[in-house]
C-alpha atoms as a PDB file:
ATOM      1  CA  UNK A   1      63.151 127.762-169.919  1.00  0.00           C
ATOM      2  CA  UNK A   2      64.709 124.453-169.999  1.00  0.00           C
ATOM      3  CA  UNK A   3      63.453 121.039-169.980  1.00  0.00           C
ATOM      4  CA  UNK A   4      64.997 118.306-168.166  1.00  0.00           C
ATOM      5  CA  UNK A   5      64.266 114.969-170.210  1.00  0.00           C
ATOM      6  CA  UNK A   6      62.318 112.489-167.849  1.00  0.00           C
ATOM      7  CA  UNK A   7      64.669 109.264-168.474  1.00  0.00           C
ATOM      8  CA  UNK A   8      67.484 112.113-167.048  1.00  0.00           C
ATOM      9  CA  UNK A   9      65.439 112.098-163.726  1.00  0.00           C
ATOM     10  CA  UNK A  10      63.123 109.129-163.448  1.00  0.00           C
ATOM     11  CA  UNK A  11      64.603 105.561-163.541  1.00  0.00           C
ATOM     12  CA  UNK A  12      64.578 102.915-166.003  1.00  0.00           C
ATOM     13  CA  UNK A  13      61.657 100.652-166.141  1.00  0.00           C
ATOM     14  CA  UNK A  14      63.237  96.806-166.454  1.00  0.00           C
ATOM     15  CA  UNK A  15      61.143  93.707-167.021  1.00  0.00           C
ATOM     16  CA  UNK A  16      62.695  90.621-165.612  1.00  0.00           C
ATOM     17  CA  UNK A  17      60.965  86.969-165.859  1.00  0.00           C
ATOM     18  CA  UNK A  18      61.257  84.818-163.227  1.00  0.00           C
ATOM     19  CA  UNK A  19      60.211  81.385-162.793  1.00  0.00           C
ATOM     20  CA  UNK A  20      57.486  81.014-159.817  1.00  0.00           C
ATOM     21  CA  UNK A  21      59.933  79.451-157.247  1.00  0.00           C
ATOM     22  CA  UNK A  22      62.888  82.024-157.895  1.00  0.00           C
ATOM     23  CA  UNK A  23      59.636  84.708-157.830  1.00  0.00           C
ATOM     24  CA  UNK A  24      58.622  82.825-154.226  1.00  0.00           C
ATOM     25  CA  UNK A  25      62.292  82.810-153.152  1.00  0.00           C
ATOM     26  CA  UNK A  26      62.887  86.586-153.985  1.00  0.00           C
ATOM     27  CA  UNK A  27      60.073  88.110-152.490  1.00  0.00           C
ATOM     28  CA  UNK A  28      60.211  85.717-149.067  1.00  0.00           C
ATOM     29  CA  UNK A  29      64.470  87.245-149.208  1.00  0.00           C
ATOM     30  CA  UNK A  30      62.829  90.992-149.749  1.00  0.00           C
ATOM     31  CA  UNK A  31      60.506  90.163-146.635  1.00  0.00           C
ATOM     32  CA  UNK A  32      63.150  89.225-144.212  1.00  0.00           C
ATOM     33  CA  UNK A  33      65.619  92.002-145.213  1.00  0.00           C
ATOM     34  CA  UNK A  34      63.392  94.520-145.687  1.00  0.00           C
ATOM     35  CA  UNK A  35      63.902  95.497-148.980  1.00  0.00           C
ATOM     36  CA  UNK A  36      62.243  95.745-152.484  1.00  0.00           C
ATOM     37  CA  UNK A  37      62.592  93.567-155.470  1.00  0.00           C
ATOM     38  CA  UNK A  38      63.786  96.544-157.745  1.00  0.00           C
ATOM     39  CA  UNK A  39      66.329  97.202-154.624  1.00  0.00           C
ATOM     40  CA  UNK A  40      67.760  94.015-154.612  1.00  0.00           C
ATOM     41  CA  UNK A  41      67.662  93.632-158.432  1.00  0.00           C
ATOM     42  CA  UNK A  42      69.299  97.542-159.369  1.00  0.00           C
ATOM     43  CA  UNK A  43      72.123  96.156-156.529  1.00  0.00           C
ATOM     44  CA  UNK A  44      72.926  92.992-158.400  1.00  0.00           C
ATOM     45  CA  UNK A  45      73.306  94.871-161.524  1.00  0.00           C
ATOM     46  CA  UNK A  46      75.623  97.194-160.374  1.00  0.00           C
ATOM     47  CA  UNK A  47      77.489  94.625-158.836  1.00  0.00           C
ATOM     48  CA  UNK A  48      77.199  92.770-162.141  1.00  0.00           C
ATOM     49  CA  UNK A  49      78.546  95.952-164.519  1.00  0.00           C
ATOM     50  CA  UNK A  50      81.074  96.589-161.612  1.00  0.00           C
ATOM     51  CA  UNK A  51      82.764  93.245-162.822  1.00  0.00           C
ATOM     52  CA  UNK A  52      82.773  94.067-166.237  1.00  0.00           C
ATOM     53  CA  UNK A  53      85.669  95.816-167.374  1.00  0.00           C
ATOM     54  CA  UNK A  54      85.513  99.174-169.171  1.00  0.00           C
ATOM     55  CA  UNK A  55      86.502  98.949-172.738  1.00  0.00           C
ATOM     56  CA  UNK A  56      87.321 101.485-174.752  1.00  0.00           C
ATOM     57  CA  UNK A  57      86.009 102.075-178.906  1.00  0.00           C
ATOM     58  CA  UNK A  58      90.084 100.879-179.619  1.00  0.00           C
ATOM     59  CA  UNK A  59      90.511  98.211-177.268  1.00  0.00           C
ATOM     60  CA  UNK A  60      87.063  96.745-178.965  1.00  0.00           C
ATOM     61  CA  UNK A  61      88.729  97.325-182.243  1.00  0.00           C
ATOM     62  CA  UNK A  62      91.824  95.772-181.219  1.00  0.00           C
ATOM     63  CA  UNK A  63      90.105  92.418-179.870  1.00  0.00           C
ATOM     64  CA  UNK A  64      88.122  92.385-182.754  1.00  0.00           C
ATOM     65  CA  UNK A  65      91.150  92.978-184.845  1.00  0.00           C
ATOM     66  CA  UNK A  66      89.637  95.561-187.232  1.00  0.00           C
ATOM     67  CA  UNK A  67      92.564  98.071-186.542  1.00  0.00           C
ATOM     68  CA  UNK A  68      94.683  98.215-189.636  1.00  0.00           C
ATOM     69  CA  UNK A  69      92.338  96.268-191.563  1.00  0.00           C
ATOM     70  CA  UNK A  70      92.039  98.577-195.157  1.00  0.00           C
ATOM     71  CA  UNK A  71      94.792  96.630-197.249  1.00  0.00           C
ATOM     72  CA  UNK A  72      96.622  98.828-199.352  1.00  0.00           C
ATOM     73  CA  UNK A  73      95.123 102.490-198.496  1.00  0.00           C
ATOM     74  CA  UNK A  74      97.557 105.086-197.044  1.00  0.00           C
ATOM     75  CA  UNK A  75      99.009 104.718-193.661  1.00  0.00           C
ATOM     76  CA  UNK A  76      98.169 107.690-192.568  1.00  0.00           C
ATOM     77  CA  UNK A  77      94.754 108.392-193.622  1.00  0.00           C
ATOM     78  CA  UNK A  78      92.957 108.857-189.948  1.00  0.00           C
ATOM     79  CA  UNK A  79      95.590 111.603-189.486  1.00  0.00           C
ATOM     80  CA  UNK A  80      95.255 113.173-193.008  1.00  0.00           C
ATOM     81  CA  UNK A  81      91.805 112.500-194.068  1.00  0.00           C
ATOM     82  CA  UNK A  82      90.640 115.732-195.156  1.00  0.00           C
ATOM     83  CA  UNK A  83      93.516 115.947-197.448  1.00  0.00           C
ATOM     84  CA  UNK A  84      92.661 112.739-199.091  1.00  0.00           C
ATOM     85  CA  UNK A  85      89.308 113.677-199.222  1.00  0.00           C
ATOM     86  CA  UNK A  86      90.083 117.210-201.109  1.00  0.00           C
ATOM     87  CA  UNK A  87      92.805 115.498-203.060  1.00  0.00           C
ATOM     88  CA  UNK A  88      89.823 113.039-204.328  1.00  0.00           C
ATOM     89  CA  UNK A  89      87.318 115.899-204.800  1.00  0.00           C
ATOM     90  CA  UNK A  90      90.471 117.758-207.120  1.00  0.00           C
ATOM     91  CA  UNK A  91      90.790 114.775-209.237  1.00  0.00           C
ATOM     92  CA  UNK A  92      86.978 113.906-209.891  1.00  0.00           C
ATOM     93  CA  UNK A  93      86.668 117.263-211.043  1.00  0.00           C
ATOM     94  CA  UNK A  94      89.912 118.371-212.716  1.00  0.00           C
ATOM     95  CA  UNK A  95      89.408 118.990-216.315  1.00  0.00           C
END
């Protein structure tokens, strides 16, 4: 048998704190346009993400300009790592 996790299914609970005239201003909106709060909130958000552009783990690492940071390691170590690695594991043991 198998379980579907309940955040898979259900949405997410979000808190937001409004002052009482933006709280007045919402709900009086929600009235007229017949519409809930979590509606109109869940629609601003995904507007709001919509904006945002999608960055990859790189392009982070780029901008942040961690990429070819290690100063005088191989060149080549994310492609040959595990030969490094045994290389290192050779030496710390070699007699």
């Amino acid at each position: 048998m198998c379980i579907t996790p309940l955040w898979k299914i259900a949405p997410m609970t979000l808190t937001v704190r409004l002052d009482p005239e933006l709280e007045r201003r919402l709900e009086s909106a929600c009235k007229r346009r017949r519409t809930t709060k979590s509606a109109v909130v869940a629609e601003l958000v995904r507007e709001f993400v919509a904006r945002e552009p999608a960055e990859s783990s790189y392009d982070v690492a780029v901008r942040l300009g961690v990429i070819g940071c290690l100063d005088g390691g191989p060149t080549d170590l994310a492609a040959n790592a595990k030969r490094y690695v045994r290389r290192a594991i050779r030496a710390k043991y070699r007699r």
